[in-house]
N, C-alpha and C. Protein backbone atom coordinates (compact mmCIF):
# COMPACT_ATOMS: atom_id res chain seq x y z
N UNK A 1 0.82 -1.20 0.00
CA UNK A 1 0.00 0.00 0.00
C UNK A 1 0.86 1.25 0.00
N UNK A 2 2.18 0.98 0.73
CA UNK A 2 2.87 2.52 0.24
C UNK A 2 3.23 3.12 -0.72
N UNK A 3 3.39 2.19 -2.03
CA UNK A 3 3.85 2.26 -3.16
C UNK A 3 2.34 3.24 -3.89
N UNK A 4 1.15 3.00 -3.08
CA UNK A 4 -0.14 3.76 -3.46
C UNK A 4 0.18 5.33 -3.43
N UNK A 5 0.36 5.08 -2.02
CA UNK A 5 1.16 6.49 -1.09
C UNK A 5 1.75 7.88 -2.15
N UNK A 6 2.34 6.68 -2.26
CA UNK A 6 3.60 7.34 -2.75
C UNK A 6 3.32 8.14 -4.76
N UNK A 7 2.28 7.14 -5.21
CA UNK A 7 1.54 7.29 -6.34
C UNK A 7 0.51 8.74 -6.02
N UNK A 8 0.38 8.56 -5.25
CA UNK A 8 -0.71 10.22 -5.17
C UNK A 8 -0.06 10.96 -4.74
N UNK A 9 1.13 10.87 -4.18
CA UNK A 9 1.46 12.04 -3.78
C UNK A 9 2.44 12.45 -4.97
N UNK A 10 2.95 11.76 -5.67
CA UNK A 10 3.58 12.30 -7.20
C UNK A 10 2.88 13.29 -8.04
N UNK A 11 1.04 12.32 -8.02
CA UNK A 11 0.11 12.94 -8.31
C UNK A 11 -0.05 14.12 -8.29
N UNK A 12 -0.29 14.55 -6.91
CA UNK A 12 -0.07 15.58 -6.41
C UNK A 12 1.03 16.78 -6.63
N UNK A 13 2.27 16.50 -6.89
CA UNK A 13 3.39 17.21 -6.73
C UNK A 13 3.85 17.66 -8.61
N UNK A 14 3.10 16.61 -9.33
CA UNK A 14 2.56 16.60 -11.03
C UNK A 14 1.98 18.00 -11.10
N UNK A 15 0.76 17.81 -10.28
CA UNK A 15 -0.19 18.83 -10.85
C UNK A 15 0.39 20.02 -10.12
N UNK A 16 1.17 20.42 -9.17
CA UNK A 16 1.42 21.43 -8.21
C UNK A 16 2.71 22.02 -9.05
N UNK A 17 3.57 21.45 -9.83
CA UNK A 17 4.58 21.85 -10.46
C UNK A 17 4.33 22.36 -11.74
N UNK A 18 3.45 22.05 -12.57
CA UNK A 18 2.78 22.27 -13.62
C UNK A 18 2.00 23.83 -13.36
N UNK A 19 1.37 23.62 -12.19
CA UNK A 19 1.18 25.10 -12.23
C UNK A 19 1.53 26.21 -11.30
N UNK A 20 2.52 25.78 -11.10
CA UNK A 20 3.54 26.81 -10.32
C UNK A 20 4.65 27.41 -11.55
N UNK A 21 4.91 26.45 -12.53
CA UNK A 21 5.62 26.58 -14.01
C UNK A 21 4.66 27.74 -14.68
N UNK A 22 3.54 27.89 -14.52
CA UNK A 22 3.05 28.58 -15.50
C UNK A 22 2.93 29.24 -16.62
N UNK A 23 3.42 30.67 -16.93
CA UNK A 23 3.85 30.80 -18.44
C UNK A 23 5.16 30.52 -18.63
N UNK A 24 5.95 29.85 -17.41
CA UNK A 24 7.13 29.53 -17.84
C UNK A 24 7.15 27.95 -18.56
N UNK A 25 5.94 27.33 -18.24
CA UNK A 25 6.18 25.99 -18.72
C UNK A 25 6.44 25.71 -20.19
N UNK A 26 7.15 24.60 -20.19
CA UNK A 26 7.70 23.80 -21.93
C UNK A 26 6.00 23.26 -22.20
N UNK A 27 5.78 23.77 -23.19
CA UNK A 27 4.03 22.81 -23.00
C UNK A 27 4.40 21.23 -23.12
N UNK A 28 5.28 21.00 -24.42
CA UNK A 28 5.75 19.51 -24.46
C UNK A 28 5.86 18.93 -23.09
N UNK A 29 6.63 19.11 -22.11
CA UNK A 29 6.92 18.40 -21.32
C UNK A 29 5.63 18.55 -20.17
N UNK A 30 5.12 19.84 -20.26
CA UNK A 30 3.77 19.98 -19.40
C UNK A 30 3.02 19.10 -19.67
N UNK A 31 2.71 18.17 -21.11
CA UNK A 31 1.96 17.51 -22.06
C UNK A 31 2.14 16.09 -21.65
N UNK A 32 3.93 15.86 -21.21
CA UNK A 32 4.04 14.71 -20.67
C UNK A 32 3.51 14.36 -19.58
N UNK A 33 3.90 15.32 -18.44
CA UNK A 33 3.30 15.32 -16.91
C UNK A 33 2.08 15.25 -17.01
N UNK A 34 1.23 15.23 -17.69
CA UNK A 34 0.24 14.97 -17.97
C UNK A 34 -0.67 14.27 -18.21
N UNK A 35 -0.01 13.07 -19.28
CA UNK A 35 0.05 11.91 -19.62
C UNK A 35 1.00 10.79 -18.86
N UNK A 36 1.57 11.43 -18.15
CA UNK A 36 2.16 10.84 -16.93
C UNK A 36 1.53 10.23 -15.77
N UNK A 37 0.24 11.51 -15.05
CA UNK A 37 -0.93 11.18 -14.50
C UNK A 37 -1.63 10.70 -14.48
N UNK A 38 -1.88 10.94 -15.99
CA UNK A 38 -2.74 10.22 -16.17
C UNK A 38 -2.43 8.43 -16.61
N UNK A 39 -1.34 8.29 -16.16
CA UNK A 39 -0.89 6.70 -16.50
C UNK A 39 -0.76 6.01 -15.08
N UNK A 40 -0.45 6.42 -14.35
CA UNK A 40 -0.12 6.51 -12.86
C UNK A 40 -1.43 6.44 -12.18
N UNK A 41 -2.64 7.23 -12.78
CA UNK A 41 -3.91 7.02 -11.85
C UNK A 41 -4.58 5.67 -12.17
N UNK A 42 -4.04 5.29 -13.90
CA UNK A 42 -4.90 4.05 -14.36
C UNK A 42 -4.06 2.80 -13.60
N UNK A 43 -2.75 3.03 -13.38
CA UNK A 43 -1.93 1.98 -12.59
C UNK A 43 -2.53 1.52 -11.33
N UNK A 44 -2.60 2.52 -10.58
CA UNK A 44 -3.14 2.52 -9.63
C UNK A 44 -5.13 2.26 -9.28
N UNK A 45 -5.49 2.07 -10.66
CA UNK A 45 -6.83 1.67 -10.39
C UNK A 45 -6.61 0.11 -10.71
N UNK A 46 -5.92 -0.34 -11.42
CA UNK A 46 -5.62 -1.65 -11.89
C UNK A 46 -5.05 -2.44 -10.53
N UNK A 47 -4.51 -1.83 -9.45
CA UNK A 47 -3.76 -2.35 -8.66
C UNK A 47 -2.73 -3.49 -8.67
N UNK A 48 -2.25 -2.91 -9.79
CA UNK A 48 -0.98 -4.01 -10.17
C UNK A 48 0.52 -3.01 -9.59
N UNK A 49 1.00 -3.50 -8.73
CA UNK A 49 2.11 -2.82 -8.08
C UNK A 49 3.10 -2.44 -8.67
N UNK A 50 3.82 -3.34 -9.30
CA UNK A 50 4.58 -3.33 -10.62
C UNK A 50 4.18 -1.86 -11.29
N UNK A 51 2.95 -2.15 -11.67
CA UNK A 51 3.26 -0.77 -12.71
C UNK A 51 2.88 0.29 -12.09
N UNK A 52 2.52 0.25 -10.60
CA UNK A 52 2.23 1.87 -10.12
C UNK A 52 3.73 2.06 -9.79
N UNK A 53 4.43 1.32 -9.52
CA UNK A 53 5.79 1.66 -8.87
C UNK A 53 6.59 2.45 -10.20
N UNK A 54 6.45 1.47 -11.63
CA UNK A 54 6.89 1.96 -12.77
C UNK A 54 6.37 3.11 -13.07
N UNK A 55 4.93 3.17 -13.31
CA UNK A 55 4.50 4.48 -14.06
C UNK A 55 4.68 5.54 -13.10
N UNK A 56 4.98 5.58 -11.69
CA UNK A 56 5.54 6.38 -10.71
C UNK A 56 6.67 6.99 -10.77
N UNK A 57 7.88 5.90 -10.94
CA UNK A 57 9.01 6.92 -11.06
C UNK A 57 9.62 7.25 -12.65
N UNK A 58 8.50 7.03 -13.42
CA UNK A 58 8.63 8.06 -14.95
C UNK A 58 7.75 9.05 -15.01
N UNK A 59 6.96 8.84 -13.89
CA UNK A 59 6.39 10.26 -13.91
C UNK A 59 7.68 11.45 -12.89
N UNK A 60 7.76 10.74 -12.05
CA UNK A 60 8.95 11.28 -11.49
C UNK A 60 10.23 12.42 -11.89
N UNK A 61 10.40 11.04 -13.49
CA UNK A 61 11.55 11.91 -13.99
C UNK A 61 11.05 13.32 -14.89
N UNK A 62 9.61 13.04 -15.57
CA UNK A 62 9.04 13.79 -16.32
C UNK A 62 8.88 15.28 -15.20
N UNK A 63 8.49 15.18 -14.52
CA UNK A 63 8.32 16.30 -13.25
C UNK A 63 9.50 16.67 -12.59
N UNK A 64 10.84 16.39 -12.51
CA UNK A 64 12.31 16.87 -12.79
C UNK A 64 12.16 17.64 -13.75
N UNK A 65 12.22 17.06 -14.86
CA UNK A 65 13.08 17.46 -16.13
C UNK A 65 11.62 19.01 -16.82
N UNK A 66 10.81 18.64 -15.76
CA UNK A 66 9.55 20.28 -16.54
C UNK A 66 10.19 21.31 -15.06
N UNK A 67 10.78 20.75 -14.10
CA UNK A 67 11.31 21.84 -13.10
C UNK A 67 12.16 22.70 -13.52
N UNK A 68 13.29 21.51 -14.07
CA UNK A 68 14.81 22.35 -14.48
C UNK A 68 14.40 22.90 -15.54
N UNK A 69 13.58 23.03 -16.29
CA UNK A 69 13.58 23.52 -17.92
C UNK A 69 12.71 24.63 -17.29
N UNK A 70 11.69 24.71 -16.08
CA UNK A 70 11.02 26.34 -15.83
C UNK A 70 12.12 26.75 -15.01
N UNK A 71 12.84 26.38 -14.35
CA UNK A 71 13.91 27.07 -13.66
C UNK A 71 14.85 28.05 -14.73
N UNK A 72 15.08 27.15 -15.78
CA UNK A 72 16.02 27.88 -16.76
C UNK A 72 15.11 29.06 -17.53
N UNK A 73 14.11 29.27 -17.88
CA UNK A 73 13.29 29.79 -18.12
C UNK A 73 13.28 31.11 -17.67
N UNK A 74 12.81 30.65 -15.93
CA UNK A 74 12.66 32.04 -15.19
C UNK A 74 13.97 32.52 -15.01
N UNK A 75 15.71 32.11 -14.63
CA UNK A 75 16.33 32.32 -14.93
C UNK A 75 16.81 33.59 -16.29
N UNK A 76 16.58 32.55 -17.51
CA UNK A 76 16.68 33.61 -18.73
C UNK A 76 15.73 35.02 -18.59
N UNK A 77 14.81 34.64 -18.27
CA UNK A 77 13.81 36.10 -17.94
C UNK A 77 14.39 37.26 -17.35
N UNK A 78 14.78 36.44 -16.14
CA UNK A 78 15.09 37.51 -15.04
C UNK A 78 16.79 38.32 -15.39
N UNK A 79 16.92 37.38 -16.31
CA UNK A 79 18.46 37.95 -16.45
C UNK A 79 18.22 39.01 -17.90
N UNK A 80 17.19 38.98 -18.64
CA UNK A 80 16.71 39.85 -20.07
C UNK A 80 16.39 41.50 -19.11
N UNK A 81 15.49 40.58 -17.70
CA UNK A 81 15.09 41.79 -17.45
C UNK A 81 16.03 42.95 -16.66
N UNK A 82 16.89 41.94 -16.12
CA UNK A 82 18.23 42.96 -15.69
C UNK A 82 18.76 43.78 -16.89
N UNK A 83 19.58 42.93 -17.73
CA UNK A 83 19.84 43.46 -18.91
C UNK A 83 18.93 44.89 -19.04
N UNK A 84 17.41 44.74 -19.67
CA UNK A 84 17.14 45.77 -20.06
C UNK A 84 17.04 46.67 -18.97
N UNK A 85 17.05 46.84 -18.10
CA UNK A 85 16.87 47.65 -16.84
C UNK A 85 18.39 48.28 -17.22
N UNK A 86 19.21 47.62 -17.15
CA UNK A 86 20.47 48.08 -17.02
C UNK A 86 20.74 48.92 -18.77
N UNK A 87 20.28 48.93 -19.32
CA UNK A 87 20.06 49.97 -20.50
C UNK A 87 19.30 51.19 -20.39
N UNK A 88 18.16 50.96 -19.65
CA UNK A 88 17.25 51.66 -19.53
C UNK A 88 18.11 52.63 -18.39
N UNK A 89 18.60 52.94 -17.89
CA UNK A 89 19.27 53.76 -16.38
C UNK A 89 20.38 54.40 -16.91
């Protein structure tokens, strides 16, 4: 049953990263996390352990890899917006 646990709370941390990314998100990879969930909730209705554990930690990596790509994002932003600030003065 922890392996359930542990399936919703990915769930959870899917949908909470996705829109904390907001206009910074990659839609592609938003698209995955997505289809990620939605693979992970059908795992978990099937109750085959095996694949909630599997479709768990590829949702996992999919919800990494949409962090670092809005991190770099807001990053590039914030550094355009120095830049132009620093023209503008």
């Amino acid at each position: 049953m922890e392996i359930g646990i542990k399936a919703d709370n990915m769930v959870r941390a899917a949908r909470q990263t996705i829109e904390e990314a907001g206009p910074n998100a990659d839609l592609s990879l938003a698209d995955e996390v997505e289809k990620g969930i939605l693979q992970v909730q059908a795992a978990l209705a099937s109750g085959d352990s095996e694949e909630i554990r599997s479709r768990t930690e590829e949702l996992e990596k999919v919800i990494k890899a949409l962090y670092r790509k809005t991190q770099d994002r807001k990053r590039e932003q914030e550094q355009r917006e120095f830049a132009k600030r620093g023209v503008e003065q």
